[in-house]
Protein backbone atom coordinates (compact mmCIF):
# COMPACT_ATOMS: atom_id res chain seq x y z
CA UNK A 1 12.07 -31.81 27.70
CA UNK A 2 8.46 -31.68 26.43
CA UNK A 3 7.44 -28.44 24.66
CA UNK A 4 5.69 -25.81 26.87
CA UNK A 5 2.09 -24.56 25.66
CA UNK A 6 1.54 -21.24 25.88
CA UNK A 7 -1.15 -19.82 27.66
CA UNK A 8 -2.60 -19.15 31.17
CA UNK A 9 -0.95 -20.46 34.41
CA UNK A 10 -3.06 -21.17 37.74
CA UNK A 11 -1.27 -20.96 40.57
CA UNK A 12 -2.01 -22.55 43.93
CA UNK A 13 -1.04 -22.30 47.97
CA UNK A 14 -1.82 -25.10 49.06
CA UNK A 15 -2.82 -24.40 52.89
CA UNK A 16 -4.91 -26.77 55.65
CA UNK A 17 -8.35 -24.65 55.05
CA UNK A 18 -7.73 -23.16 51.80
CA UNK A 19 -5.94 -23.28 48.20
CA UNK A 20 -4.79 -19.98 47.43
CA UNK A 21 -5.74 -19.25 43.93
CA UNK A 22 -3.99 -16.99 41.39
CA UNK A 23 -3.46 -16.87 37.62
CA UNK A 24 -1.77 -15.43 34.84
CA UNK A 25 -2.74 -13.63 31.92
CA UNK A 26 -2.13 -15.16 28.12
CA UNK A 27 1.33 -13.73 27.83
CA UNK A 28 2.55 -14.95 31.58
CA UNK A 29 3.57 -11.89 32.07
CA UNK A 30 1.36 -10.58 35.58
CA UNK A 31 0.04 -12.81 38.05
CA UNK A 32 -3.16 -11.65 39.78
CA UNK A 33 -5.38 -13.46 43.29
CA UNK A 34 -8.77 -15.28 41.88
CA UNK A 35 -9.62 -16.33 45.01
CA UNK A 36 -9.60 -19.44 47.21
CA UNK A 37 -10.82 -22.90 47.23
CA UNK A 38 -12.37 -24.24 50.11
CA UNK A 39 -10.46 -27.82 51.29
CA UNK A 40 -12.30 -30.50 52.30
CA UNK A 41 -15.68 -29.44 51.01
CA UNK A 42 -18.31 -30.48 48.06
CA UNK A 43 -17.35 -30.70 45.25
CA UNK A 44 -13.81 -31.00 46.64
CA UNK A 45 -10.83 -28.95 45.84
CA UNK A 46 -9.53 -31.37 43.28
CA UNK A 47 -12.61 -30.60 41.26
CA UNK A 48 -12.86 -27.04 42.00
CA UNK A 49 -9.22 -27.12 41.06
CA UNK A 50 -10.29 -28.55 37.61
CA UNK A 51 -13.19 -26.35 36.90
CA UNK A 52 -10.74 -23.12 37.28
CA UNK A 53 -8.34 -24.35 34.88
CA UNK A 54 -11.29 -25.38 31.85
CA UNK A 55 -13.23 -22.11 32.84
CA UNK A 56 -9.94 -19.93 33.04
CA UNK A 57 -8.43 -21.97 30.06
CA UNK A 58 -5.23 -22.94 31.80
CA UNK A 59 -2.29 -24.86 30.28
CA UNK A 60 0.10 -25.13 33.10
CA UNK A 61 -0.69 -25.28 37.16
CA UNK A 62 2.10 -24.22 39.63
CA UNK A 63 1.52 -25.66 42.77
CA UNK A 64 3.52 -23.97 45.86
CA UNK A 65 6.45 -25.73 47.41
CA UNK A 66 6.94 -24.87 51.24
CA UNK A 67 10.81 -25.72 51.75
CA UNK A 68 12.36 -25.68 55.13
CA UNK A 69 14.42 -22.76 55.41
CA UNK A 70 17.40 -25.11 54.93
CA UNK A 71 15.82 -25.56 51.47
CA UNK A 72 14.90 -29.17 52.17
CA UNK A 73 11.75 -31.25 52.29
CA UNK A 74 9.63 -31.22 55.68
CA UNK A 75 6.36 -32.82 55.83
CA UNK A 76 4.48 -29.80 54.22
CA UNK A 77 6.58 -30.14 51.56
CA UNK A 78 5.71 -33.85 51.04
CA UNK A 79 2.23 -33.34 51.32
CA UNK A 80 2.38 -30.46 48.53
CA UNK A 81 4.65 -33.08 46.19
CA UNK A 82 1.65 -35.75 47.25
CA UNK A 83 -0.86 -33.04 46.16
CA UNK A 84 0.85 -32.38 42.78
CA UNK A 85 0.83 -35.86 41.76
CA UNK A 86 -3.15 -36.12 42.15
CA UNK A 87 -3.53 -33.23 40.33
CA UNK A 88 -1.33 -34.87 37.90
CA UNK A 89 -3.84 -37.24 37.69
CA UNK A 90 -6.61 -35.17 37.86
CA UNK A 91 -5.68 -32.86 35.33
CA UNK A 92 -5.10 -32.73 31.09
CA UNK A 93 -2.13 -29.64 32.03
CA UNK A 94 1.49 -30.01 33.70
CA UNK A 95 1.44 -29.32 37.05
CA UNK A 96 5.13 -27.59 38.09
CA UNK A 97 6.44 -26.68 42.00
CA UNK A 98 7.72 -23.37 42.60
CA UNK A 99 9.45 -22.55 46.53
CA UNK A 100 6.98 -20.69 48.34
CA UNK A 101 8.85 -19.83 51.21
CA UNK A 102 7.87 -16.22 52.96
CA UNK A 103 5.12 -15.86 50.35
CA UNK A 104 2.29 -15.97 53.09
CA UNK A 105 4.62 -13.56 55.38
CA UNK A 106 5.10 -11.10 52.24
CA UNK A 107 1.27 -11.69 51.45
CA UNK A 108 0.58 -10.41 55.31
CA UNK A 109 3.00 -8.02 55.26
CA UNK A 110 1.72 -6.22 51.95
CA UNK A 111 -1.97 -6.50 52.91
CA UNK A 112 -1.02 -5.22 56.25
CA UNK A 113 0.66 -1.97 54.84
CA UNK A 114 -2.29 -1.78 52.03
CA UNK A 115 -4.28 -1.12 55.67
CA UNK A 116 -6.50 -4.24 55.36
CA UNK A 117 -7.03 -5.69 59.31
CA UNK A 118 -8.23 -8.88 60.59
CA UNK A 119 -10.42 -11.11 58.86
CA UNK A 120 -9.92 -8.72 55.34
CA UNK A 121 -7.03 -9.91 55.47
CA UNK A 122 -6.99 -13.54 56.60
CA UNK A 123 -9.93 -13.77 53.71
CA UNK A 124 -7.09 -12.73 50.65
CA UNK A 125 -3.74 -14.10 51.85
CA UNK A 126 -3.88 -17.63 50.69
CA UNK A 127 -4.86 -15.51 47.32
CA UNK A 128 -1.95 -13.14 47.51
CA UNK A 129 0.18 -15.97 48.50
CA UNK A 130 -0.65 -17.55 45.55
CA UNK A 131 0.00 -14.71 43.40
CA UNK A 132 3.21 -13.92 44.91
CA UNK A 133 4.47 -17.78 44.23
CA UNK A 134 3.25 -17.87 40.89
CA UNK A 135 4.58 -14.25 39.93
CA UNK A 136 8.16 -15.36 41.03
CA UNK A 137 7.48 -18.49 38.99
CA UNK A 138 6.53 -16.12 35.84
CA UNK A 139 9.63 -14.14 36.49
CA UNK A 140 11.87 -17.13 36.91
CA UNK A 141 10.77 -18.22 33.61
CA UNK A 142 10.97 -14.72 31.39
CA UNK A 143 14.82 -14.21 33.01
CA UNK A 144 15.68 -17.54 31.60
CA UNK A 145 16.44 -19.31 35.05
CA UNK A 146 14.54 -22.80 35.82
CA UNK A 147 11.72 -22.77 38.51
CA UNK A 148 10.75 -26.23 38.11
């Protein structure tokens, strides 16, 4: 097993329209939203992707895993693995999966009791989604258990 480097982690949701964006701080102890990136659009998200993790200084990128319920691989699934191994490519840090299943519902559900409506909303939850992912990813780590 290579030897982690500490440091940041940028975490991603990887959605039709948008990447969910979220990252840690130094000590990967708190995840927090950054933002989105746009898919599909100039410079394209790969690049956006790696422009976030020089600016941000990032040594590790979890990428979200949507598992069936049954815990096994549907086509969104394969299209995240797909993902991962471009940004594999793409990228001079690991790139890890974590399960993402019921972070977007958790994501609504949160923003929804935090009183934000309609397109307030829709405009943080691939964010939140991200941060949820990559926060159970952070946790997963500290308690000892493997995410990866």
């Amino acid at each position: 097993m290579a030897v982690e480097v500490p440091g940041r982690v940028l975490g991603l949701d990887l959605g039709d329209v948008r990447i969910g964006v979220a990252i840690s701080d130094e000590a990967r102890r708190l995840a927090v939203p950054l933002g989105t990136v746009q898919v599909g659009r100039p410079p394209g998200e790969l690049k956006a992707i790696a422009a976030l993790v020089a600016e941000h200084g990032v040594t590790l990128v979890v990428l979200g895993l949507p598992l069936s319920l049954d815990g096994s691989h549907g086509p969104r699934a394969n299209h995240a693995e797909a993902f991962a191994e471009t940004l594999r490519t793409v990228l001079h840090v690991p790139v890890a999966m974590q399960d993402e299943r019921f972070t977007t519902v958790e994501a609504e559900r949160g923003l929804r009791g935090a009183g934000l409506k309609g397109q307030d909303r829709r405009s943080v939850v691939d964010a939140e989604a991200a941060r949820i992912a990559l926060q159970a990813w952070l946790d997963a780590r500290r308690s000892g258990a493997s995410a990866d």
